[in-house]
N, C-alpha and C. Protein backbone atom coordinates (compact mmCIF):
# COMPACT_ATOMS: atom_id res chain seq x y z
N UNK A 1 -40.17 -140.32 -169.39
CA UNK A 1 -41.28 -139.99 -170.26
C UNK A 1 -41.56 -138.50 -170.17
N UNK A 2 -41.86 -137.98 -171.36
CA UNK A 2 -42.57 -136.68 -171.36
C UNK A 2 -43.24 -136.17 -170.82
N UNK A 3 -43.31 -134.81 -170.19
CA UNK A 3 -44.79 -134.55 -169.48
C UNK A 3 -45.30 -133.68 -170.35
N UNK A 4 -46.48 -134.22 -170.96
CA UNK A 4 -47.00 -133.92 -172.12
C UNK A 4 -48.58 -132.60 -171.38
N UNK A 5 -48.26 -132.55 -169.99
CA UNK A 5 -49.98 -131.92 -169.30
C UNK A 5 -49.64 -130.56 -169.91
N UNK A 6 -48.87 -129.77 -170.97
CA UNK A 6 -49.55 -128.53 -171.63
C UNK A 6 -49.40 -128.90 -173.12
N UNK A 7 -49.34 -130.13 -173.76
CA UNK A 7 -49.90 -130.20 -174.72
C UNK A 7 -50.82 -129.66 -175.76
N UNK A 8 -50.58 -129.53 -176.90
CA UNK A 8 -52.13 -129.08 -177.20
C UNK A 8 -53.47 -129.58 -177.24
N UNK A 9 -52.73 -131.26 -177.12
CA UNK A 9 -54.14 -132.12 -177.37
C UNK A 9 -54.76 -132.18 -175.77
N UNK A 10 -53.96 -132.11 -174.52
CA UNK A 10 -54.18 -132.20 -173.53
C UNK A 10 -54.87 -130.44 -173.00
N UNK A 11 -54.42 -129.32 -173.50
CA UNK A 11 -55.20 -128.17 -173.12
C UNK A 11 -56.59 -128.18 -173.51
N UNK A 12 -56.84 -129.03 -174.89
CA UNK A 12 -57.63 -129.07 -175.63
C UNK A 12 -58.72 -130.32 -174.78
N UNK A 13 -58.75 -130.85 -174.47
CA UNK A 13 -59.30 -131.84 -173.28
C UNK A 13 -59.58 -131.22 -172.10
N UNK A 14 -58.45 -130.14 -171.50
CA UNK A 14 -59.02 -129.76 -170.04
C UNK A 14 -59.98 -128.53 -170.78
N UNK A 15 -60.20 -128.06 -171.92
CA UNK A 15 -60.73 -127.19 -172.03
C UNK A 15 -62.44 -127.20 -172.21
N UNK A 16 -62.52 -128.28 -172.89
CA UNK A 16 -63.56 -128.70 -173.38
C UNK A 16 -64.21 -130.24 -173.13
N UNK A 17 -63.55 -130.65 -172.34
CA UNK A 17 -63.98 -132.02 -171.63
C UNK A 17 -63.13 -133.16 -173.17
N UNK A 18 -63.11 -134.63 -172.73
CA UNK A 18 -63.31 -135.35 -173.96
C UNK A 18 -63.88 -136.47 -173.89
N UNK A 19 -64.74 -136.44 -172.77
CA UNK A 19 -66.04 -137.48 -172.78
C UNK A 19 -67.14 -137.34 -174.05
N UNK A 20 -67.36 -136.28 -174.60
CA UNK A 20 -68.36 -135.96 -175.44
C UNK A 20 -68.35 -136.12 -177.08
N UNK A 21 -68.99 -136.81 -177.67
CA UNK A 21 -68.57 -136.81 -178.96
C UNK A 21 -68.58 -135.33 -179.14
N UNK A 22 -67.64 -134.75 -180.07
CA UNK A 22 -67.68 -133.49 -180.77
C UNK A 22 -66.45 -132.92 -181.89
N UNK A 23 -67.26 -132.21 -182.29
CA UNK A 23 -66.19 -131.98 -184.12
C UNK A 23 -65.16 -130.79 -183.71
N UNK A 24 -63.85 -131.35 -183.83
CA UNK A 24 -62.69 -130.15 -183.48
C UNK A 24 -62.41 -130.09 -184.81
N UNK A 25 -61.92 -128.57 -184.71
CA UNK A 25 -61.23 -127.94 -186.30
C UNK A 25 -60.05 -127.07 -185.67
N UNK A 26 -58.66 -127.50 -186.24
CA UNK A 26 -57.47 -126.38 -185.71
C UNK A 26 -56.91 -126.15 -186.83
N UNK A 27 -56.79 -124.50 -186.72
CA UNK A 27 -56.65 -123.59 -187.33
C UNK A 27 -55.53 -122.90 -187.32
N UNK A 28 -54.16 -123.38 -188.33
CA UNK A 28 -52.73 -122.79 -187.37
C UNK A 28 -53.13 -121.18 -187.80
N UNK A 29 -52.30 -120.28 -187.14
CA UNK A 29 -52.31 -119.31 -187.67
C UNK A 29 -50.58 -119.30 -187.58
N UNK A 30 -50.47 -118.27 -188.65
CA UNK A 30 -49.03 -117.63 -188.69
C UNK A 30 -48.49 -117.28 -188.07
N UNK A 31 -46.93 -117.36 -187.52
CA UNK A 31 -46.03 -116.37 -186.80
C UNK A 31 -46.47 -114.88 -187.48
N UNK A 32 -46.52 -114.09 -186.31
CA UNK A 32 -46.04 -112.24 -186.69
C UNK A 32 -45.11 -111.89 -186.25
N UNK A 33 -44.60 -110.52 -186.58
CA UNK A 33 -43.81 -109.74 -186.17
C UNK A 33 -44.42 -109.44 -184.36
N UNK A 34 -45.54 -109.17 -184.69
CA UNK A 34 -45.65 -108.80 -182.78
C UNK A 34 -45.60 -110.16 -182.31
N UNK A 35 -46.25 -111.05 -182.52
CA UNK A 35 -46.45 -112.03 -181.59
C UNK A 35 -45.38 -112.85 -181.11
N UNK A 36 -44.35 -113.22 -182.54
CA UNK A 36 -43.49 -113.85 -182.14
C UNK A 36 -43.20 -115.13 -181.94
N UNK A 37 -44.31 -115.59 -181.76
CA UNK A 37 -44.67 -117.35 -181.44
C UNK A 37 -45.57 -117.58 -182.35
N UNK A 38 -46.46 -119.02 -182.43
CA UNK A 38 -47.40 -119.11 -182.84
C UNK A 38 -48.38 -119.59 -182.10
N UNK A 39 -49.50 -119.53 -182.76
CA UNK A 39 -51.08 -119.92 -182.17
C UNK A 39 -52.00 -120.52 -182.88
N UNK A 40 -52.37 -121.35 -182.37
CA UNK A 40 -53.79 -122.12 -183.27
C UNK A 40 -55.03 -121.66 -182.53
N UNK A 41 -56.15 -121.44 -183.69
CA UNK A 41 -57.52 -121.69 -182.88
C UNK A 41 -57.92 -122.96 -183.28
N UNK A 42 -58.84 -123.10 -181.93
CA UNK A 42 -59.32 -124.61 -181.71
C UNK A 42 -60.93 -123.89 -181.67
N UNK A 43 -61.57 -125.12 -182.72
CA UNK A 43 -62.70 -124.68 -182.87
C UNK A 43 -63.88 -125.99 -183.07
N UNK A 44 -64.61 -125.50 -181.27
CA UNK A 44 -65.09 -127.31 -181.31
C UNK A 44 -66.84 -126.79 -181.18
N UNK A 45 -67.29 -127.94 -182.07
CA UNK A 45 -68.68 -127.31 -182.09
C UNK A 45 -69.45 -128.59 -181.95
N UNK A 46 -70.39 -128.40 -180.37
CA UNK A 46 -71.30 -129.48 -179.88
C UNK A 46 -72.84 -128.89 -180.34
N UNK A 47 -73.59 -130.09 -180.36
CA UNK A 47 -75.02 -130.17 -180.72
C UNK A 47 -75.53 -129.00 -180.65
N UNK A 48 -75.38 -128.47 -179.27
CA UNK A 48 -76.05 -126.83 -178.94
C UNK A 48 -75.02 -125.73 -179.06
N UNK A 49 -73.78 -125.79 -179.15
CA UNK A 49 -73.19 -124.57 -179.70
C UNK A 49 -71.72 -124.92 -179.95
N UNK A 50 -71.08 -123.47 -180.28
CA UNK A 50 -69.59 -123.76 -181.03
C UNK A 50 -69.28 -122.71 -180.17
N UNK A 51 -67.92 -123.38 -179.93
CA UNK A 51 -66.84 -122.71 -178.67
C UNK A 51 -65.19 -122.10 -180.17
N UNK A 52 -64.70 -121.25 -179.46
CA UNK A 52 -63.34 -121.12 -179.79
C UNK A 52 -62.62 -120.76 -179.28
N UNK A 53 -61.89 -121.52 -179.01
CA UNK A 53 -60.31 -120.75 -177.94
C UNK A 53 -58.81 -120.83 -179.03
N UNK A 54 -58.03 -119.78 -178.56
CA UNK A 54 -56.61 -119.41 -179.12
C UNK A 54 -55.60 -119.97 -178.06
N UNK A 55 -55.42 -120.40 -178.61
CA UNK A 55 -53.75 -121.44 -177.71
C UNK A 55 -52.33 -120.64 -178.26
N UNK A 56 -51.63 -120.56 -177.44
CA UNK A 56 -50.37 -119.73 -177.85
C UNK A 56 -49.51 -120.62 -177.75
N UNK A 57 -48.36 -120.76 -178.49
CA UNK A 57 -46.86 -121.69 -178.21
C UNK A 57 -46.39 -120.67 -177.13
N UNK A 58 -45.87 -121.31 -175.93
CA UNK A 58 -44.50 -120.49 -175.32
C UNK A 58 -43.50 -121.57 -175.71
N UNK A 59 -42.36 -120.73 -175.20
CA UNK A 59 -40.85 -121.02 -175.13
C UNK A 59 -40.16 -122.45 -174.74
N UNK A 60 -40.91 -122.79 -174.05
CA UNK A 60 -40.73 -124.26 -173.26
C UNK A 60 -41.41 -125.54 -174.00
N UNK A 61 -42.04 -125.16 -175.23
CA UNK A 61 -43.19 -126.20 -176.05
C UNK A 61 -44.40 -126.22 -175.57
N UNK A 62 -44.85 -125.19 -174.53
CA UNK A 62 -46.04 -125.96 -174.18
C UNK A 62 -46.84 -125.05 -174.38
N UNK A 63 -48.28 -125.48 -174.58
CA UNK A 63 -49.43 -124.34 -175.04
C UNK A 63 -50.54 -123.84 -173.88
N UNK A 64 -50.15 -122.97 -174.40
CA UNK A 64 -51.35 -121.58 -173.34
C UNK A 64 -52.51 -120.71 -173.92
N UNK A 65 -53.37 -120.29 -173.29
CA UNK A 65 -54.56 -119.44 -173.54
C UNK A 65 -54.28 -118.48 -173.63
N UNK A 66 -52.66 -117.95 -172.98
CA UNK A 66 -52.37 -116.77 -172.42
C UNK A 66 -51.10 -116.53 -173.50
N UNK A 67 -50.98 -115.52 -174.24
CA UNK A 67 -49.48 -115.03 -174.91
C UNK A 67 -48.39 -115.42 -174.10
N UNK A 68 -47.28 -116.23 -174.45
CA UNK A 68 -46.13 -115.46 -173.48
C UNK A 68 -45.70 -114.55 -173.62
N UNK A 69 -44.59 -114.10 -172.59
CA UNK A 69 -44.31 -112.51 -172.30
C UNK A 69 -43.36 -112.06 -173.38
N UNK A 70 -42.98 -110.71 -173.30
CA UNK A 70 -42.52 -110.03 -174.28
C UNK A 70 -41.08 -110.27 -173.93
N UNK A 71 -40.16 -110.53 -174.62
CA UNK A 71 -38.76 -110.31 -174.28
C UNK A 71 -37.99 -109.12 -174.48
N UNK A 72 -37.94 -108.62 -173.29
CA UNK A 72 -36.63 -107.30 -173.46
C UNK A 72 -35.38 -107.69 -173.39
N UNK A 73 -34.71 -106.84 -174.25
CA UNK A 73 -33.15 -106.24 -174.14
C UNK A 73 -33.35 -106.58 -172.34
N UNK A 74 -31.91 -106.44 -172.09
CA UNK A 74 -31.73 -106.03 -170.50
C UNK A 74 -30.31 -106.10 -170.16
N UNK A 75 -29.81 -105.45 -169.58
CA UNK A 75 -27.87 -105.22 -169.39
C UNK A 75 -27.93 -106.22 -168.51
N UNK A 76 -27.28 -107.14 -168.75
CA UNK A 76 -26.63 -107.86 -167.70
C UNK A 76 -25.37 -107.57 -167.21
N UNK A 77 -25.06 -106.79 -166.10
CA UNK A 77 -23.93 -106.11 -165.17
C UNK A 77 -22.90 -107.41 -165.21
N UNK A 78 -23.85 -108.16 -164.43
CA UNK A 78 -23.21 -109.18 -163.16
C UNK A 78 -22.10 -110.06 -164.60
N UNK A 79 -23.11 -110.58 -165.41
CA UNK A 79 -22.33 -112.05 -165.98
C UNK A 79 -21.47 -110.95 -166.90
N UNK A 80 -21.40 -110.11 -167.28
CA UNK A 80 -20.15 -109.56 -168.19
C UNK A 80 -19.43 -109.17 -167.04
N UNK A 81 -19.23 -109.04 -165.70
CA UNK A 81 -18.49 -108.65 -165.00
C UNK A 81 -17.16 -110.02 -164.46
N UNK A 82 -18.07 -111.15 -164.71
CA UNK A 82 -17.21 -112.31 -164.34
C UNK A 82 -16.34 -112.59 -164.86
């Protein structure tokens, strides 16, 4: 079975609990040129206020708060040497 714990529906639960009734709205946004990946905002709004967090895709499928990293060029010596 999958391990689904960076999910989006599962970031989206540790983020904001899901004991609570409350109204989610996700918002894809577009690939860019800088970013590279994509991101949704998640936009959940309880009785007394409205939260929003940005979830990033990394590389592996799974979603983060955090960008993944930038990919450089880089010479690889070793494996063209084999």
């Amino acid at each position: 079975m999958k391990d689904d714990t960076y999910s989006l529906r599962r970031q989206v639960e540790k983020w904001f609990g899901s004991s609570q009734p409350i109204s989610i709205d996700v918002s894809r946004v577009p690939r860019t040129m800088a970013a590279r990946s994509g991101y949704k905002c998640v936009r959940v709004s309880q009785p007394s206020m409205t939260f929003e967090i940005i979830f990033f895709r990394h590389g592996d499928k799974s979603w983060r708060v955090y960008p993944p990293g930038i990919e450089r060029p880089t010479l690889d010596v070793l494996a063209r040497a084999a």
